[in-house]
PDB file of N, CA and C in Angstrom:
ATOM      1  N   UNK A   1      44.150  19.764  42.570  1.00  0.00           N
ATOM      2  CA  UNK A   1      44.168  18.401  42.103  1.00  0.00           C
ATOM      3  C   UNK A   1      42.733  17.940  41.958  1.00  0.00           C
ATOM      4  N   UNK A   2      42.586  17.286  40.747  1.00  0.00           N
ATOM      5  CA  UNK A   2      40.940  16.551  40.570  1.00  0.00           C
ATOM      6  C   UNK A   2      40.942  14.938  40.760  1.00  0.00           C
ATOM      7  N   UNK A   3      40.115  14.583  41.695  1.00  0.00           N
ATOM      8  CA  UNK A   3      39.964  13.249  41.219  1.00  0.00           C
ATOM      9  C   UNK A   3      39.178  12.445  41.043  1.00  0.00           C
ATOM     10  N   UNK A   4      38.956  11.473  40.047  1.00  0.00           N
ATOM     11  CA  UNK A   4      38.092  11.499  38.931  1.00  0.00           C
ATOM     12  C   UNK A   4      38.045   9.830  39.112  1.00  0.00           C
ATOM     13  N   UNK A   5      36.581   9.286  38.779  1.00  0.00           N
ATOM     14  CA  UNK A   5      36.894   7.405  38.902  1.00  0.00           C
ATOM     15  C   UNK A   5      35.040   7.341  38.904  1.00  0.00           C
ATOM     16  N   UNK A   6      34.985   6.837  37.101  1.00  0.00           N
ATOM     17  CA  UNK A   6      33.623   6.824  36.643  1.00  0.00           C
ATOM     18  C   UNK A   6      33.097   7.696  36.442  1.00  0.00           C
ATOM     19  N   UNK A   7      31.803   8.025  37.550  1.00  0.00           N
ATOM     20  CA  UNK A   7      31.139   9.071  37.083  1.00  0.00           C
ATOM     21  C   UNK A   7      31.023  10.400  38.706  1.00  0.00           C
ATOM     22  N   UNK A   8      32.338   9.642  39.469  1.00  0.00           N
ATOM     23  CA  UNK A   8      32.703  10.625  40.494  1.00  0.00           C
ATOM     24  C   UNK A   8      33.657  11.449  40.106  1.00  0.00           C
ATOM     25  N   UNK A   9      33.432  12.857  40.581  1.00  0.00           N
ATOM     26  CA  UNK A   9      34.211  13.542  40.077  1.00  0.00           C
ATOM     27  C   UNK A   9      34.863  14.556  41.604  1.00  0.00           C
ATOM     28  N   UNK A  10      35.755  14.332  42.133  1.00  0.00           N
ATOM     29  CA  UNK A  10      35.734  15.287  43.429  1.00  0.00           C
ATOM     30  C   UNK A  10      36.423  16.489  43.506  1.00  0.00           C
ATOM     31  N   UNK A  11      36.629  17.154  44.648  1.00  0.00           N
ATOM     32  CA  UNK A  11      36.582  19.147  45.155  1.00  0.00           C
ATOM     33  C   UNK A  11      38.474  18.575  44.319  1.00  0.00           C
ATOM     34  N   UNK A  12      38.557  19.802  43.643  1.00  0.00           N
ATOM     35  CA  UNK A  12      39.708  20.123  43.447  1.00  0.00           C
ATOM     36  C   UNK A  12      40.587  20.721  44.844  1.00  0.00           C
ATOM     37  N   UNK A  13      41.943  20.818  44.787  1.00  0.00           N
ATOM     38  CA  UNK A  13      42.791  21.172  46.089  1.00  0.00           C
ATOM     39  C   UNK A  13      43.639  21.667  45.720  1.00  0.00           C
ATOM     40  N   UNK A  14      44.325  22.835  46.106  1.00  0.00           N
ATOM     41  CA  UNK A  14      45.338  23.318  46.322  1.00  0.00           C
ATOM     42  C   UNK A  14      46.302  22.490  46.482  1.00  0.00           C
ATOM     43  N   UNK A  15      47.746  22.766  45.767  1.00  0.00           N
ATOM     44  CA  UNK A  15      48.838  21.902  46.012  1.00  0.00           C
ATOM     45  C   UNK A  15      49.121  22.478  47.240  1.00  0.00           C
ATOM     46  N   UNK A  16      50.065  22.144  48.507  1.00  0.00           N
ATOM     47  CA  UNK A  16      51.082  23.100  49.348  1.00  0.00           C
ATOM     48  C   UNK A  16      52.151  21.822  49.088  1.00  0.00           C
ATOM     49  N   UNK A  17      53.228  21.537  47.859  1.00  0.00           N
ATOM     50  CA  UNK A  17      54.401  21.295  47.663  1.00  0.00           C
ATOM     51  C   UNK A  17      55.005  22.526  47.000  1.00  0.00           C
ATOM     52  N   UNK A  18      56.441  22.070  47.326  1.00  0.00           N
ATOM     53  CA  UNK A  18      57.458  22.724  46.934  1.00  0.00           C
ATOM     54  C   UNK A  18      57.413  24.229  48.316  1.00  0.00           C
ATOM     55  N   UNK A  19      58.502  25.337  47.839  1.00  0.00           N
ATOM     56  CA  UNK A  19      58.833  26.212  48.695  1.00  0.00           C
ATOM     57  C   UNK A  19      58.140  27.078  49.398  1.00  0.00           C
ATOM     58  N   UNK A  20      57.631  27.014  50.691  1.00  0.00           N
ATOM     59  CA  UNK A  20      56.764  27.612  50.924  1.00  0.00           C
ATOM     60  C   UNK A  20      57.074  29.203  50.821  1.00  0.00           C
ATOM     61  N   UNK A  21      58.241  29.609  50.927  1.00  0.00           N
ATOM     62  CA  UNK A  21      58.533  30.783  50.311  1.00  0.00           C
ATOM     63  C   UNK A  21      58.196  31.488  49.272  1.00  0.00           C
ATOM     64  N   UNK A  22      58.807  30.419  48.469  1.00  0.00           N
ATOM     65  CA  UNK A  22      58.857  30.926  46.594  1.00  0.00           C
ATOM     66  C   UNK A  22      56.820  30.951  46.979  1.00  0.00           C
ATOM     67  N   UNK A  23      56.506  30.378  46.946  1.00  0.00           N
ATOM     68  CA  UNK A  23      54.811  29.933  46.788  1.00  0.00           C
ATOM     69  C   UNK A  23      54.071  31.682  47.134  1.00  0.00           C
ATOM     70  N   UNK A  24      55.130  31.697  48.253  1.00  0.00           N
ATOM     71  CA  UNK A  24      54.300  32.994  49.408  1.00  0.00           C
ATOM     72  C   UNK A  24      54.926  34.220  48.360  1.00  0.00           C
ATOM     73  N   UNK A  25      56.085  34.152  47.983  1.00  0.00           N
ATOM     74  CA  UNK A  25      56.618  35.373  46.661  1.00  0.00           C
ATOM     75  C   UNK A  25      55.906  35.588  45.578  1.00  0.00           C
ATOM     76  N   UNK A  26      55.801  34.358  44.467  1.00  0.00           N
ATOM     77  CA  UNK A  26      54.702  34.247  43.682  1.00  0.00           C
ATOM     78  C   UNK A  26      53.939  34.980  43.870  1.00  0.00           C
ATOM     79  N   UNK A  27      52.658  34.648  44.921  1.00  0.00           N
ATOM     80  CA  UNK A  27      51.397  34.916  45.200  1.00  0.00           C
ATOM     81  C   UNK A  27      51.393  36.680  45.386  1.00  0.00           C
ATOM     82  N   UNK A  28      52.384  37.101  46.612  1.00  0.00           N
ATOM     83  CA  UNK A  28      52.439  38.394  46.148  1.00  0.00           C
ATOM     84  C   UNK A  28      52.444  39.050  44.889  1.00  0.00           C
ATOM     85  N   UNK A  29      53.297  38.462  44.223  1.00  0.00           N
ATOM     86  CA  UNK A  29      54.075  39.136  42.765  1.00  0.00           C
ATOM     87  C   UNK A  29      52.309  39.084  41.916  1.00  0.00           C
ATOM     88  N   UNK A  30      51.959  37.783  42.133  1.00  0.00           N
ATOM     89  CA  UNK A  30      50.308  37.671  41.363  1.00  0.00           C
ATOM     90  C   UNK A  30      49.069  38.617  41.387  1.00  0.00           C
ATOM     91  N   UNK A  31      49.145  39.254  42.735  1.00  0.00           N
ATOM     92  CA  UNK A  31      48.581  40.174  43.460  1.00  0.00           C
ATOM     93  C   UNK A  31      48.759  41.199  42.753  1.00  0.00           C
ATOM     94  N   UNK A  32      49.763  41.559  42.756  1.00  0.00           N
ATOM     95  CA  UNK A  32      50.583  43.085  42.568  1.00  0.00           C
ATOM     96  C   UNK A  32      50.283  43.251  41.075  1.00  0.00           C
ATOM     97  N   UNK A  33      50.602  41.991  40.451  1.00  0.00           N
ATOM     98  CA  UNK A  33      50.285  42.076  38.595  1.00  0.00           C
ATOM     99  C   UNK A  33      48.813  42.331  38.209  1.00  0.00           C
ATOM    100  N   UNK A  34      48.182  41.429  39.199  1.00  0.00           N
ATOM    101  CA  UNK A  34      46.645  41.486  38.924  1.00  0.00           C
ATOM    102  C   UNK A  34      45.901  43.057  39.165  1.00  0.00           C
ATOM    103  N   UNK A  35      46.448  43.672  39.985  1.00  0.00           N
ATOM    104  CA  UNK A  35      46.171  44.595  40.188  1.00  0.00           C
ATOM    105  C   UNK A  35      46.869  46.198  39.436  1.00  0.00           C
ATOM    106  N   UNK A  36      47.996  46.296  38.857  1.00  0.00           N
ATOM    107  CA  UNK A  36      48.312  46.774  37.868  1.00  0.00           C
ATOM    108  C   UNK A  36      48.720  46.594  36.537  1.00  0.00           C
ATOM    109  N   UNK A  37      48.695  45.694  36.208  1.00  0.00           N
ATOM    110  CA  UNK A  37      48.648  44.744  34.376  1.00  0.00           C
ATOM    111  C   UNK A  37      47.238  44.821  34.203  1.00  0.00           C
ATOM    112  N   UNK A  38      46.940  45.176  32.965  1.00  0.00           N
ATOM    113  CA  UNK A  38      45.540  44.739  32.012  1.00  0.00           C
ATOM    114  C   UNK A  38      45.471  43.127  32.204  1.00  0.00           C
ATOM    115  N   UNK A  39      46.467  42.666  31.230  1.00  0.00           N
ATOM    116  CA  UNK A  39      46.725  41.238  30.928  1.00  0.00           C
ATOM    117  C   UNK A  39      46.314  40.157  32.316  1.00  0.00           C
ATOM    118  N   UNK A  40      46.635  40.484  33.206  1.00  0.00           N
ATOM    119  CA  UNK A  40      46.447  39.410  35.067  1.00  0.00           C
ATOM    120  C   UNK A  40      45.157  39.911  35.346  1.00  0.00           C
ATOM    121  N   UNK A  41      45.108  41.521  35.124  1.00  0.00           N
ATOM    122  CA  UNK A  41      43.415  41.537  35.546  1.00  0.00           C
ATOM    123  C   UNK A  41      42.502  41.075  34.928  1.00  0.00           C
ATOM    124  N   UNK A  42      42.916  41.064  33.678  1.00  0.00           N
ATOM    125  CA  UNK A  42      41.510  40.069  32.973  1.00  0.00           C
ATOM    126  C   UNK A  42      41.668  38.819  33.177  1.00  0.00           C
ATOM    127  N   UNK A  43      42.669  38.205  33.127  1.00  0.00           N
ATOM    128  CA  UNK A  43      42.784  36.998  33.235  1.00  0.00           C
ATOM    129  C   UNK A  43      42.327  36.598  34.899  1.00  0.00           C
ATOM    130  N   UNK A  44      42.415  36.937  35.862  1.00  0.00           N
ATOM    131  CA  UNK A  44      41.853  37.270  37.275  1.00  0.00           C
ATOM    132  C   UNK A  44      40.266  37.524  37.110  1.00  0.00           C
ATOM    133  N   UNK A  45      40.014  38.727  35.784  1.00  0.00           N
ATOM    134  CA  UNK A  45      38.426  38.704  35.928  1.00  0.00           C
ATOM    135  C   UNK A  45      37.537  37.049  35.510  1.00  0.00           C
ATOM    136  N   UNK A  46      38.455  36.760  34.522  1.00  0.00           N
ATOM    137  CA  UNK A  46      37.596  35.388  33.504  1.00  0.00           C
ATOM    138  C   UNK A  46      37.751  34.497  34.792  1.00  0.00           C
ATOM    139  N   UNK A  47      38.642  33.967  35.720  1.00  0.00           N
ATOM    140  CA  UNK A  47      38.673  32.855  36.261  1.00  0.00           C
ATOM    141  C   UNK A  47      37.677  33.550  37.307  1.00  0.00           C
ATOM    142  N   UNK A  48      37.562  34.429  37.706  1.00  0.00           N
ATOM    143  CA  UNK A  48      36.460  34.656  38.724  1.00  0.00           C
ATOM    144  C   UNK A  48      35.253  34.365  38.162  1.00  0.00           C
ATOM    145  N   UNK A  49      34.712  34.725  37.190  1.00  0.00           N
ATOM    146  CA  UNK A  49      33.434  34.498  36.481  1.00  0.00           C
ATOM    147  C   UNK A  49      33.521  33.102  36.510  1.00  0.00           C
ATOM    148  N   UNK A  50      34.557  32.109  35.801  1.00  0.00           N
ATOM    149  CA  UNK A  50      34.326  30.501  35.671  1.00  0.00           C
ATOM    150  C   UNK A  50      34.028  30.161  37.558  1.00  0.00           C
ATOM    151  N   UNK A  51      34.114  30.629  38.156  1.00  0.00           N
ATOM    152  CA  UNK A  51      33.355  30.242  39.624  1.00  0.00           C
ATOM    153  C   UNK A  51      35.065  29.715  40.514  1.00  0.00           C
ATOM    154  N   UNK A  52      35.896  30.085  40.199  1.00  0.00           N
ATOM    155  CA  UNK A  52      36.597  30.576  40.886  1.00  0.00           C
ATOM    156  C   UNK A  52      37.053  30.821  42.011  1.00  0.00           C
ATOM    157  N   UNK A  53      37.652  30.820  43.192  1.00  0.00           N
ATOM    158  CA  UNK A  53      37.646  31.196  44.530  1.00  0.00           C
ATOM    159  C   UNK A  53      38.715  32.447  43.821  1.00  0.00           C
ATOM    160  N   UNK A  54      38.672  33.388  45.320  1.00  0.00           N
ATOM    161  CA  UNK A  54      39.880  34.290  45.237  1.00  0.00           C
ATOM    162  C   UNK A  54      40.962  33.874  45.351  1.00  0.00           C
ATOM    163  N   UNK A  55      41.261  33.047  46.603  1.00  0.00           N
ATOM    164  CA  UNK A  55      42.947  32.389  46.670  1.00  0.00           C
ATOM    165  C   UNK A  55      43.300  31.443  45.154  1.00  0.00           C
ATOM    166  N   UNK A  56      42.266  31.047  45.065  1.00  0.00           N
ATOM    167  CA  UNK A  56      43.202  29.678  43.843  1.00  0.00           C
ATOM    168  C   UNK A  56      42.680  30.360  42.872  1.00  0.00           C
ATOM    169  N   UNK A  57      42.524  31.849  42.350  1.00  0.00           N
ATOM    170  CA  UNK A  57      42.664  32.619  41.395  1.00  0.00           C
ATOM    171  C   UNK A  57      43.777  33.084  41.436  1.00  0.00           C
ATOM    172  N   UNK A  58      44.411  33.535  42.593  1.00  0.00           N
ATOM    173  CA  UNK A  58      45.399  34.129  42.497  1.00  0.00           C
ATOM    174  C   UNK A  58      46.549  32.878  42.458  1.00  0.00           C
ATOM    175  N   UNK A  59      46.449  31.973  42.960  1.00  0.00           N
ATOM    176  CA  UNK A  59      47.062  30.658  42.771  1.00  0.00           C
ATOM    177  C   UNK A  59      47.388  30.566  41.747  1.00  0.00           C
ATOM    178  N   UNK A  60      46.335  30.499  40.788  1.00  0.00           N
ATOM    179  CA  UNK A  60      46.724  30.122  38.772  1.00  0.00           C
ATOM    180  C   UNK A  60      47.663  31.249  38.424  1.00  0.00           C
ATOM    181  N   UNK A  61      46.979  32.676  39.268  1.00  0.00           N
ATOM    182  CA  UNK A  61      48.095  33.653  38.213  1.00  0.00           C
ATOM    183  C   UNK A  61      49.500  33.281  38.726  1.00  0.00           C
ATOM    184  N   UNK A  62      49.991  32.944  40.169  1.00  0.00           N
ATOM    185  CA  UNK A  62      51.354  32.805  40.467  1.00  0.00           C
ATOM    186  C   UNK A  62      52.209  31.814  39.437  1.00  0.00           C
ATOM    187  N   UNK A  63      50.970  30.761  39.467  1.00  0.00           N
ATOM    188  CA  UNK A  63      51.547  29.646  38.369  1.00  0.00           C
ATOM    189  C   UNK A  63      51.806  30.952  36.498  1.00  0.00           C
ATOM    190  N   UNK A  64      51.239  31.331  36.554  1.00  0.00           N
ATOM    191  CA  UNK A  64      51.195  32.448  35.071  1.00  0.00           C
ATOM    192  C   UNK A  64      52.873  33.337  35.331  1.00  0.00           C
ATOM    193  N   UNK A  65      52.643  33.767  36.486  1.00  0.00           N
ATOM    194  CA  UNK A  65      53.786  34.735  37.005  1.00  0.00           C
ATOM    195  C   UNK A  65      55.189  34.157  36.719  1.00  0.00           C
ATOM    196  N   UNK A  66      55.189  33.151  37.489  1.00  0.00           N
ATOM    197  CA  UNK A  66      56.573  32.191  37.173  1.00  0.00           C
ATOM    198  C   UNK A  66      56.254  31.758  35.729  1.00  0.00           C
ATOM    199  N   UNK A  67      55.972  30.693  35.237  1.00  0.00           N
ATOM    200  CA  UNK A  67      55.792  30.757  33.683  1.00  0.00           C
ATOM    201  C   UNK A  67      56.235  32.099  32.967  1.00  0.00           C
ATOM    202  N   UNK A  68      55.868  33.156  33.139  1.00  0.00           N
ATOM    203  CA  UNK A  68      56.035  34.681  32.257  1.00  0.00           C
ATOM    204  C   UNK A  68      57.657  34.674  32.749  1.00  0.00           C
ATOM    205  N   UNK A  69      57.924  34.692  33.581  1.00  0.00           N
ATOM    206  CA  UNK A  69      59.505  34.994  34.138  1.00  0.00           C
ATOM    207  C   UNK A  69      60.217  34.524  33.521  1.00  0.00           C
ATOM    208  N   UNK A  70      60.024  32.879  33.560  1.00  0.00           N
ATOM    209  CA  UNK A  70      61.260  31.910  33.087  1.00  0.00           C
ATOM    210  C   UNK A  70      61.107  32.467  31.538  1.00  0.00           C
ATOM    211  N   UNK A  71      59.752  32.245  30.733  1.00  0.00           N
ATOM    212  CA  UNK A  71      59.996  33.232  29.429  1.00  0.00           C
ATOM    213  C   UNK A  71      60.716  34.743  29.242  1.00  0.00           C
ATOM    214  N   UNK A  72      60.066  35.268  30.242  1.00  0.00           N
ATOM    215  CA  UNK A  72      61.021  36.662  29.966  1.00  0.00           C
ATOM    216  C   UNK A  72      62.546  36.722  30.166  1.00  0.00           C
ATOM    217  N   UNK A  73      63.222  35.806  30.888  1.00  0.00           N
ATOM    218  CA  UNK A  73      64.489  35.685  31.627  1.00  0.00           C
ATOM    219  C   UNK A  73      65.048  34.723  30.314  1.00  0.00           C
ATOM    220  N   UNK A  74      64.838  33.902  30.091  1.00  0.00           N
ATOM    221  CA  UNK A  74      65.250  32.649  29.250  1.00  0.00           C
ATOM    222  C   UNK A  74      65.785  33.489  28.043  1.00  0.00           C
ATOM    223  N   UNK A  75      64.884  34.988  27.305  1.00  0.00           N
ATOM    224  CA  UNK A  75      64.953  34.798  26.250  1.00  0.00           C
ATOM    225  C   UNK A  75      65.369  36.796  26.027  1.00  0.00           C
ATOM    226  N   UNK A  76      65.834  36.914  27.036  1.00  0.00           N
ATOM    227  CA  UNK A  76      66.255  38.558  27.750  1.00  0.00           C
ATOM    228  C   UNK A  76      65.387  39.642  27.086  1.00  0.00           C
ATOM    229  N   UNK A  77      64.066  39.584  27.410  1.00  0.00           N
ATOM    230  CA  UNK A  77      63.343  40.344  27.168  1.00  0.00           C
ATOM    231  C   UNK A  77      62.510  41.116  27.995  1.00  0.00           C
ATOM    232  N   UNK A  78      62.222  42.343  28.172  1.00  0.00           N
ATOM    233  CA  UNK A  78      61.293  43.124  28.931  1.00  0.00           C
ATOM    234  C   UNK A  78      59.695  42.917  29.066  1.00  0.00           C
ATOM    235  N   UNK A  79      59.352  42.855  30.198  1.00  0.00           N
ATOM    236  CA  UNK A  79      57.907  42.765  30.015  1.00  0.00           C
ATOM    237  C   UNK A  79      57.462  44.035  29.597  1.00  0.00           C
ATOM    238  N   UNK A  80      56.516  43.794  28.993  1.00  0.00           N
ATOM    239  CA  UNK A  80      55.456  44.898  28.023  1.00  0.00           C
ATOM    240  C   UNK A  80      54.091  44.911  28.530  1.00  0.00           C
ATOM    241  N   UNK A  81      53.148  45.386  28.946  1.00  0.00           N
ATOM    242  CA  UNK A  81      51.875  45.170  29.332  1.00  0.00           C
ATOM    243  C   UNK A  81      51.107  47.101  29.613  1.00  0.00           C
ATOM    244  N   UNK A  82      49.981  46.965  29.156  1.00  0.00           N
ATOM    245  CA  UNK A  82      49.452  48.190  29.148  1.00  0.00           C
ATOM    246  C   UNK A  82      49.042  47.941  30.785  1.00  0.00           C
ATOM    247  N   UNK A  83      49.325  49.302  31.793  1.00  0.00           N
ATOM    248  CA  UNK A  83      48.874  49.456  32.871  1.00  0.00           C
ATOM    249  C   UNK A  83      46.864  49.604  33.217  1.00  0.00           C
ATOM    250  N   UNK A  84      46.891  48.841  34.074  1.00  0.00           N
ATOM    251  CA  UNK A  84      45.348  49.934  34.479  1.00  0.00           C
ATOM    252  C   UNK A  84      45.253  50.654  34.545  1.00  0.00           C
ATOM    253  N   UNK A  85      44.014  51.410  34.426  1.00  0.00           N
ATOM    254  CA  UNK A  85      43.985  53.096  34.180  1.00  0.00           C
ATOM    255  C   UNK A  85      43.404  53.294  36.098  1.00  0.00           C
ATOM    256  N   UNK A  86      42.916  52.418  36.776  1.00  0.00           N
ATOM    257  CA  UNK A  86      42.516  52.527  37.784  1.00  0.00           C
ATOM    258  C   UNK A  86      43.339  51.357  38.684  1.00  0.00           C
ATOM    259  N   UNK A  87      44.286  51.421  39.011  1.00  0.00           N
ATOM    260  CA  UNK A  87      44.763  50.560  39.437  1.00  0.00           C
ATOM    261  C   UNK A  87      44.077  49.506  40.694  1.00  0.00           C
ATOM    262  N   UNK A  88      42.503  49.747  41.466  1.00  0.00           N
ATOM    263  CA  UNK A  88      41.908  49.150  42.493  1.00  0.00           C
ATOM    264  C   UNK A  88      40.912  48.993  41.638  1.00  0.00           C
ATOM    265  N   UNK A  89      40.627  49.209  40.348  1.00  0.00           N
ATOM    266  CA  UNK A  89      39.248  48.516  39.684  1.00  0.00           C
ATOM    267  C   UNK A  89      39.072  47.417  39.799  1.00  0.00           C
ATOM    268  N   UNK A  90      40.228  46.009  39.841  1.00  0.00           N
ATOM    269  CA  UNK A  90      40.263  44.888  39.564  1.00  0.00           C
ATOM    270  C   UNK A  90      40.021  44.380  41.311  1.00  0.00           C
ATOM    271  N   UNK A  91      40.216  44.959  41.916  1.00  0.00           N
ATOM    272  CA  UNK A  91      40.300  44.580  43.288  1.00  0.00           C
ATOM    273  C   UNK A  91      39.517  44.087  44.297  1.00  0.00           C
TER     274      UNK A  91
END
């Protein structure tokens, strides 16, 4: 969360609403993608470069993870993604 009033601008935060479960599933599932998908590892590399932390990198991809699901599920399609050729390069 940002919050913003003139020319203050303050620390963004981590949400902790909603399931702390689903949240803790996600984050695995984000992990696991980032580390064998092309597609999460780059997207994992760019937000690290924009200055980034590790947790609320992997945070955005969970938010990516669910997003990709409800698309893939909604519309009965297989995910497609070229694997890493090194699967701990991104790591």
């Amino acid at each position: 969360t940002l919050y913003q009033s003139g020319k203050y601008a303050g620390r963004r935060r981590l949400s902790k609403r909603g399931s702390p479960l689903l949240r803790h599933v996600l984050y695995l599932m984000a992990s696991s993608l980032k580390r064998y998908t092309q597609r999460f590892a780059q997207a994992y590399a760019y937000y690290r470069q924009q200055g980034r932390a590790a947790r609320e990198t992997l945070v955005i991809l969970a938010r990516k993870t669910l997003t990709m699901l409800y698309h893939l599920l909604s519309r009965l399609i297989p995910f497609q993604d070229i694997p890493v050729q090194e699967a701990h390069a991104y790591s």
